[in-house]
C-alpha atoms as a PDB file:
ATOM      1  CA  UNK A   1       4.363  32.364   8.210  1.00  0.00           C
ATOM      2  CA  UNK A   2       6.718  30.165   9.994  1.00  0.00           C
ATOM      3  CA  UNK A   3       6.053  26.222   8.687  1.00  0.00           C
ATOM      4  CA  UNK A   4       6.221  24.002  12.188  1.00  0.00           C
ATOM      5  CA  UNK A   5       8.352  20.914  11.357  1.00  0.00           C
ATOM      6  CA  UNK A   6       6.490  17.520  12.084  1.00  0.00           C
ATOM      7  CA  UNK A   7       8.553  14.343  13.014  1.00  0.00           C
ATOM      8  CA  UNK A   8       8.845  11.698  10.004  1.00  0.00           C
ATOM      9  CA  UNK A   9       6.744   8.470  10.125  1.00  0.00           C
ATOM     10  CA  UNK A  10       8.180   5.146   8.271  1.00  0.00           C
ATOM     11  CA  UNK A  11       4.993   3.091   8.075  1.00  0.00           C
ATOM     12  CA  UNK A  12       6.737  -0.312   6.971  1.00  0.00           C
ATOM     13  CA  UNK A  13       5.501  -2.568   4.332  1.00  0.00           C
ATOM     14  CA  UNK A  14       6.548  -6.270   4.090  1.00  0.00           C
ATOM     15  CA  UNK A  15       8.076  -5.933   1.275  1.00  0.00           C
ATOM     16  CA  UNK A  16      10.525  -3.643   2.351  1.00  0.00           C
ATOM     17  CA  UNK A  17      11.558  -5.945   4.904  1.00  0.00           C
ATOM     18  CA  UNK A  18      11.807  -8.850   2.178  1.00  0.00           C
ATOM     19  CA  UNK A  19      14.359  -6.474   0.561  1.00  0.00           C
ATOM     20  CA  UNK A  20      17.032  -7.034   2.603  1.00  0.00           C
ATOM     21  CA  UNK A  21      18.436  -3.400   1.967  1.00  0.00           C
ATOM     22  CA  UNK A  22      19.249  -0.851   4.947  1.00  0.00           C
ATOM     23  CA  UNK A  23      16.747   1.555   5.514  1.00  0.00           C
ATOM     24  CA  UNK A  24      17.790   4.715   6.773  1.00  0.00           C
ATOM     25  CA  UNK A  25      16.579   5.311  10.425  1.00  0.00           C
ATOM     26  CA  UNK A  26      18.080   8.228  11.399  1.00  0.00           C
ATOM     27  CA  UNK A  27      15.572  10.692  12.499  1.00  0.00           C
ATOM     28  CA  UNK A  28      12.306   9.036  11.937  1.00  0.00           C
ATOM     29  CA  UNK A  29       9.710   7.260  13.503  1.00  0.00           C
ATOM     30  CA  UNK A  30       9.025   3.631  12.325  1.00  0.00           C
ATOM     31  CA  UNK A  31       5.846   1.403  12.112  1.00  0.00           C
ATOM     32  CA  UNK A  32       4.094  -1.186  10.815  1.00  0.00           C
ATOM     33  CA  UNK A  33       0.729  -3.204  11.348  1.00  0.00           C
ATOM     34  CA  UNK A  34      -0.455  -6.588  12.997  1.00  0.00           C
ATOM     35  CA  UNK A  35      -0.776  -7.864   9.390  1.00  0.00           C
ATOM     36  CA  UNK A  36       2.960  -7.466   8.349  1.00  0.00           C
ATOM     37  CA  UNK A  37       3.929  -8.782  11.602  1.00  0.00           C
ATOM     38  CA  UNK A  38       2.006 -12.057  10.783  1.00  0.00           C
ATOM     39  CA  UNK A  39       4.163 -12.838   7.893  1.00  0.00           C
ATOM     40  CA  UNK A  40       7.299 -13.019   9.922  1.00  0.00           C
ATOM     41  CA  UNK A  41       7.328 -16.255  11.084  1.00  0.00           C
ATOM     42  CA  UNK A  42      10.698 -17.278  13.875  1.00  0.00           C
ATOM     43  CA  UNK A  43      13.853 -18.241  11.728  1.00  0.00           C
ATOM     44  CA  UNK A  44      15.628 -16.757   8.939  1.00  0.00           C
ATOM     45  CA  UNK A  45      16.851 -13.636   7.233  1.00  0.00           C
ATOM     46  CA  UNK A  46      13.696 -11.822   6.915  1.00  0.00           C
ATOM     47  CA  UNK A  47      12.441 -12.841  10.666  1.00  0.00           C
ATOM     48  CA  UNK A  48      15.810 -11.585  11.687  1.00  0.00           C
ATOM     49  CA  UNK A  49      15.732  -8.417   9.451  1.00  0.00           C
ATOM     50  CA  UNK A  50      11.794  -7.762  11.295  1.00  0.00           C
ATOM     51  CA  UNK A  51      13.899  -8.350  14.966  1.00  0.00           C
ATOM     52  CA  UNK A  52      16.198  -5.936  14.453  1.00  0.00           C
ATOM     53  CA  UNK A  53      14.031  -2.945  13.339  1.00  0.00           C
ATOM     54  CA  UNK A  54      11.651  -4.025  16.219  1.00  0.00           C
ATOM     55  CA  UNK A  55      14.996  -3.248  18.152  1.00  0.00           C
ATOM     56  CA  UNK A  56      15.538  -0.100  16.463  1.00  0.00           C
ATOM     57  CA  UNK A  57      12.142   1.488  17.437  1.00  0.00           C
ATOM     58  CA  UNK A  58       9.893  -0.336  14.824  1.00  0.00           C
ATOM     59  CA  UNK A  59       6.513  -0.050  16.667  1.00  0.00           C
ATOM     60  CA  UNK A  60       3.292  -1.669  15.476  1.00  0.00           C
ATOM     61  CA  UNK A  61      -0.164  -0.700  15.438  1.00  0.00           C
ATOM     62  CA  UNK A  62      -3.899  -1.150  14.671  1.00  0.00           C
ATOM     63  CA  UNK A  63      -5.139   1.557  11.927  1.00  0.00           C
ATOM     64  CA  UNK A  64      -8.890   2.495  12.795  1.00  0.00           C
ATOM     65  CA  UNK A  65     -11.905   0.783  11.380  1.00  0.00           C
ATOM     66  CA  UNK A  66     -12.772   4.102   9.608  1.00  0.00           C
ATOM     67  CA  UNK A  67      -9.461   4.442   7.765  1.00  0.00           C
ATOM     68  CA  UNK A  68      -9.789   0.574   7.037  1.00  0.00           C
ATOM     69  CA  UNK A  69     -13.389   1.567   5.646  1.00  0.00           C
ATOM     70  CA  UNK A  70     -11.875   4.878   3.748  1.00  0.00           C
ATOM     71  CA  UNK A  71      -9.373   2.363   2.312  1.00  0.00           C
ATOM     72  CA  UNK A  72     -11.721   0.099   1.147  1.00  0.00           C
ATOM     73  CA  UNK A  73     -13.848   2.446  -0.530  1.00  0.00           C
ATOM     74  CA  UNK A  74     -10.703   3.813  -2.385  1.00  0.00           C
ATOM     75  CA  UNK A  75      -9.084   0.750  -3.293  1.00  0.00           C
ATOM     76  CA  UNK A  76     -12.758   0.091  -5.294  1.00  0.00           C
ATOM     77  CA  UNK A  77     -12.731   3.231  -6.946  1.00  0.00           C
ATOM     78  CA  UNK A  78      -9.255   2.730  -8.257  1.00  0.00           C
ATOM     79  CA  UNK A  79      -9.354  -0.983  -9.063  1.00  0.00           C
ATOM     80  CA  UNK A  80      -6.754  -1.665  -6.462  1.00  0.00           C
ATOM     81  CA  UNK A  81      -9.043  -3.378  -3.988  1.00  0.00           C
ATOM     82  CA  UNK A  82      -8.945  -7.262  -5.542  1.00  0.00           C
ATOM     83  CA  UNK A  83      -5.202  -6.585  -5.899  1.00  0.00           C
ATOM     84  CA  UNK A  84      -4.725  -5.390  -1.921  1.00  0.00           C
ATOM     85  CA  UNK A  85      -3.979  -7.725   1.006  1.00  0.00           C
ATOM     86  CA  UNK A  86      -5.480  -7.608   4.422  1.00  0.00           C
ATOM     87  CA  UNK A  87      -1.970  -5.941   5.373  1.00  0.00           C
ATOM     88  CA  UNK A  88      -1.626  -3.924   2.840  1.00  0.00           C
ATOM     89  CA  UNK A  89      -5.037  -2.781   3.639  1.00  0.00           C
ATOM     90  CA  UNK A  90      -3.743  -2.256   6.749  1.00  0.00           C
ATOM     91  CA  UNK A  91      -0.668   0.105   5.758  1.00  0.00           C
ATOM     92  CA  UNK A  92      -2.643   2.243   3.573  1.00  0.00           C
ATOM     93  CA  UNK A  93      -4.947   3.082   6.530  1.00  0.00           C
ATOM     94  CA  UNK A  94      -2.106   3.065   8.834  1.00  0.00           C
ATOM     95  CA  UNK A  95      -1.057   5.888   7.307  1.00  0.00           C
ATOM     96  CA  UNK A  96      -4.168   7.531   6.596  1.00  0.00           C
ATOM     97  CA  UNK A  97      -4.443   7.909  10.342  1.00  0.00           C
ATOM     98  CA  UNK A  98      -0.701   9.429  11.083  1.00  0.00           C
ATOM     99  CA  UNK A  99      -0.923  11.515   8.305  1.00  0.00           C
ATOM    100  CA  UNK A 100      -2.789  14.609  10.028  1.00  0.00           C
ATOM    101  CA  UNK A 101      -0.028  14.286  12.839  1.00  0.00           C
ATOM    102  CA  UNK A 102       2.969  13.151  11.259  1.00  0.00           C
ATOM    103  CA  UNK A 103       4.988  13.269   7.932  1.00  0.00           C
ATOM    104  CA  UNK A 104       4.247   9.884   6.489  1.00  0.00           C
ATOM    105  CA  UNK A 105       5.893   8.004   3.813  1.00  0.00           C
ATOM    106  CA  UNK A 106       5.031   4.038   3.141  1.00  0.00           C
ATOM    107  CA  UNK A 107       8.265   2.209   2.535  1.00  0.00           C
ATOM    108  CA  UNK A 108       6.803  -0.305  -0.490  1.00  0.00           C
ATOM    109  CA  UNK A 109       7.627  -1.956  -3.767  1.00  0.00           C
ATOM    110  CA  UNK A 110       3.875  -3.162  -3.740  1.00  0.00           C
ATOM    111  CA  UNK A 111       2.288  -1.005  -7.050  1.00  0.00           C
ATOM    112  CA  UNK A 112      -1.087  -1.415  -5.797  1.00  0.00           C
ATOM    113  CA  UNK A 113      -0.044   0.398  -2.165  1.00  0.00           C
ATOM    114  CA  UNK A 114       1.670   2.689  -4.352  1.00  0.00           C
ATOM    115  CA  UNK A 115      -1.174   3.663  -6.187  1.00  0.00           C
ATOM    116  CA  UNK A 116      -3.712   3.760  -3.542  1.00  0.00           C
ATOM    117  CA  UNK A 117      -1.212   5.625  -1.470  1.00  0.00           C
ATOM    118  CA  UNK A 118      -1.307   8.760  -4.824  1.00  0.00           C
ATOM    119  CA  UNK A 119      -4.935   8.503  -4.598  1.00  0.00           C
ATOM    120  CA  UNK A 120      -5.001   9.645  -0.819  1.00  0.00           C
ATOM    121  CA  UNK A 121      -1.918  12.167  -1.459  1.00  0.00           C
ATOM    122  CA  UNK A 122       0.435   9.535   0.589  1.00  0.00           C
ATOM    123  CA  UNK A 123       3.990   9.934  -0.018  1.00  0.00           C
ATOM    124  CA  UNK A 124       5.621   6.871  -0.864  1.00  0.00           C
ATOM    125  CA  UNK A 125       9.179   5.085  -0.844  1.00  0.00           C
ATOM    126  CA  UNK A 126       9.962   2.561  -2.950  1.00  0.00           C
ATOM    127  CA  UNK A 127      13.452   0.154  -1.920  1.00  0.00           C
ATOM    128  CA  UNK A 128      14.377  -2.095  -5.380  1.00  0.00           C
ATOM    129  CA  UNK A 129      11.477  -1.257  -7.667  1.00  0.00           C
ATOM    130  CA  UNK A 130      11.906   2.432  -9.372  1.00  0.00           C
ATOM    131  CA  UNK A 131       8.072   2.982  -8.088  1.00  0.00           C
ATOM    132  CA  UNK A 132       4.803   3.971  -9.825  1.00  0.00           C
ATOM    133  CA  UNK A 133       4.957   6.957 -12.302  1.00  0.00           C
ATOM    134  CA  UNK A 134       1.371   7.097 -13.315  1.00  0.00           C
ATOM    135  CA  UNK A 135      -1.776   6.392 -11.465  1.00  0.00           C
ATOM    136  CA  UNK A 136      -4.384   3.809 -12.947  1.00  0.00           C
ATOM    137  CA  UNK A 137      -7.912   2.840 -12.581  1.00  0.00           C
ATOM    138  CA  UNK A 138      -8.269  -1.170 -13.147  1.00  0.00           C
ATOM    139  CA  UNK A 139     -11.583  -2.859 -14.480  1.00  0.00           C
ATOM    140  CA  UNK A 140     -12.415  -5.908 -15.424  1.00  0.00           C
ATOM    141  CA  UNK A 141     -13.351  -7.031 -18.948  1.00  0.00           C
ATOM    142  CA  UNK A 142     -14.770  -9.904 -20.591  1.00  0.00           C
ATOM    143  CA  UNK A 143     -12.790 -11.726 -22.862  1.00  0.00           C
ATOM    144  CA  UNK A 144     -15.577 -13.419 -24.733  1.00  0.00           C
ATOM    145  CA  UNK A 145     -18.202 -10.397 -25.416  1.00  0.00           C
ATOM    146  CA  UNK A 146     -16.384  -7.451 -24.393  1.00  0.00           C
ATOM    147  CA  UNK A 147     -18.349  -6.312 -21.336  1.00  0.00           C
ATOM    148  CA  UNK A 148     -16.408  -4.047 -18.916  1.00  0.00           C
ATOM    149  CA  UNK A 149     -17.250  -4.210 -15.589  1.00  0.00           C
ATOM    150  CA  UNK A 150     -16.427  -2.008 -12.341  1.00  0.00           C
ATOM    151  CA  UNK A 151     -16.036  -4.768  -9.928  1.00  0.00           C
ATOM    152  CA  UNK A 152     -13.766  -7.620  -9.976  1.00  0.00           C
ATOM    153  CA  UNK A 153     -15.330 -10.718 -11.453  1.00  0.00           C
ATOM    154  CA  UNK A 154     -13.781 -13.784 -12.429  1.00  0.00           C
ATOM    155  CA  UNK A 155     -16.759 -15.165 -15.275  1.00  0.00           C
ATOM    156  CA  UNK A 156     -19.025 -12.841 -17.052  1.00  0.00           C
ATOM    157  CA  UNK A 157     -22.415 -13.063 -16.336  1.00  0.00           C
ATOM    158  CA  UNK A 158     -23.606 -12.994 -19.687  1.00  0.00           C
ATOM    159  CA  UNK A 159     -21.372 -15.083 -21.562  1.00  0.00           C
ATOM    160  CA  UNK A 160     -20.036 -17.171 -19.196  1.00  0.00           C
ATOM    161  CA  UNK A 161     -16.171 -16.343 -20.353  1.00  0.00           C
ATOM    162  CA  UNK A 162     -13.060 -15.310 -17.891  1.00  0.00           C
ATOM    163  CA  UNK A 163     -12.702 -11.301 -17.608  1.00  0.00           C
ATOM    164  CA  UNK A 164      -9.499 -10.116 -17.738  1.00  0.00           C
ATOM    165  CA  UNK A 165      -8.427  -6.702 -15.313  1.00  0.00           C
ATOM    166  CA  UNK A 166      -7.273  -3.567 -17.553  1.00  0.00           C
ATOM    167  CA  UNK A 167      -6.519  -0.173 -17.467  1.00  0.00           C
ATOM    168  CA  UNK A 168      -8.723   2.594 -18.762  1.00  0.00           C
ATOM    169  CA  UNK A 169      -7.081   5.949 -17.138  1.00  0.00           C
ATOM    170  CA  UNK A 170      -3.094   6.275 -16.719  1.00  0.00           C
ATOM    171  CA  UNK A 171      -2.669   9.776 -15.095  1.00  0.00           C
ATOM    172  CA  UNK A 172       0.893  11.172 -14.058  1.00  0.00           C
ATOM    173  CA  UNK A 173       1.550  11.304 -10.604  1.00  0.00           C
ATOM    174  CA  UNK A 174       2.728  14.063  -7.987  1.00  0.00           C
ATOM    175  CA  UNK A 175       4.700  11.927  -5.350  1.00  0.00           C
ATOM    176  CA  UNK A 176       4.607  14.961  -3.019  1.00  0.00           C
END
């Protein structure tokens, strides 16, 4: 059976934006969200950097309210969600919409996107940081008694002491 080539989809994180470095644009599709675009004030290297890919076809765009709610409800099952921005909400379900229609890979040095991004089989591209090489699910524990909890709390409810977010699963990851 004959595989049908799809066109490639940059979905454009801030951070690799903040880099400074080239990105290679030849052949794809580039975009990013509302979100990212917010923290691109006028003036400046990085507002300039932003202008230019704009130039170069940089497009951006509003993920649905059901990948935002897919995202959320992710992000909480890995641990990821206290750790996400708005915008980097935004990316992840970005992507989760293109992804049936498009080859998709998030451009990102952001460890939390990267790890969401394994968790929903989202190929990812890092630009200074080597990148994630195992998944992780973050909890929260209490530093006074010991008490580990799913969500992300600042004070223990029964002792009254700060929790502290750790790891309890490291898994090695298939970056398609």
């Amino acid at each position: 059976m004959k595989s049908i080539k799809r066109d490639k989809v940059l979905i454009i994180d801030s951070s690799a934006i903040l880099s400074g470095k080239p990105l290679n644009l030849d052949d794809v599709k580039m975009c990013t969200t509302p979100g990212v675009s917010k923290e691109f004030q006028p003036g400046g290297r990085d507002y300039q950097n932003f202008q230019y890919l704009i130039e170069k076809g940089l497009t951006i765009n509003m993920p649905s309210k059901e990948s935002l709610n897919k995202i959320d409800k992710k992000s909480i099952q890995t641990g990821d969600n206290g750790r996400l921005s708005e915008a980097d909400k935004e990316i992840l379900a970005l992507s989760l919409d293109l992804k049936h229609e498009y080859e998709v890979a998030i451009i990102t040095d952001d460890y939390s996107i990267q790890n969401v991004a394994n968790a929903l089989e989202i190929k990812f591209e890092t630009i200074n940081q080597k990148g994630i090489k195992k998944s992780f699910k973050w909890i929260c524990k209490c530093q006074g008694c010991g008490k580990k909890y799913k969500d992300n709390i600042n004070i223990c409810p029964i002792c009254g002491s700060t929790t502290k977010n750790i790891v309890t699963r490291k898994k090695p990851i298939n970056n398609m």
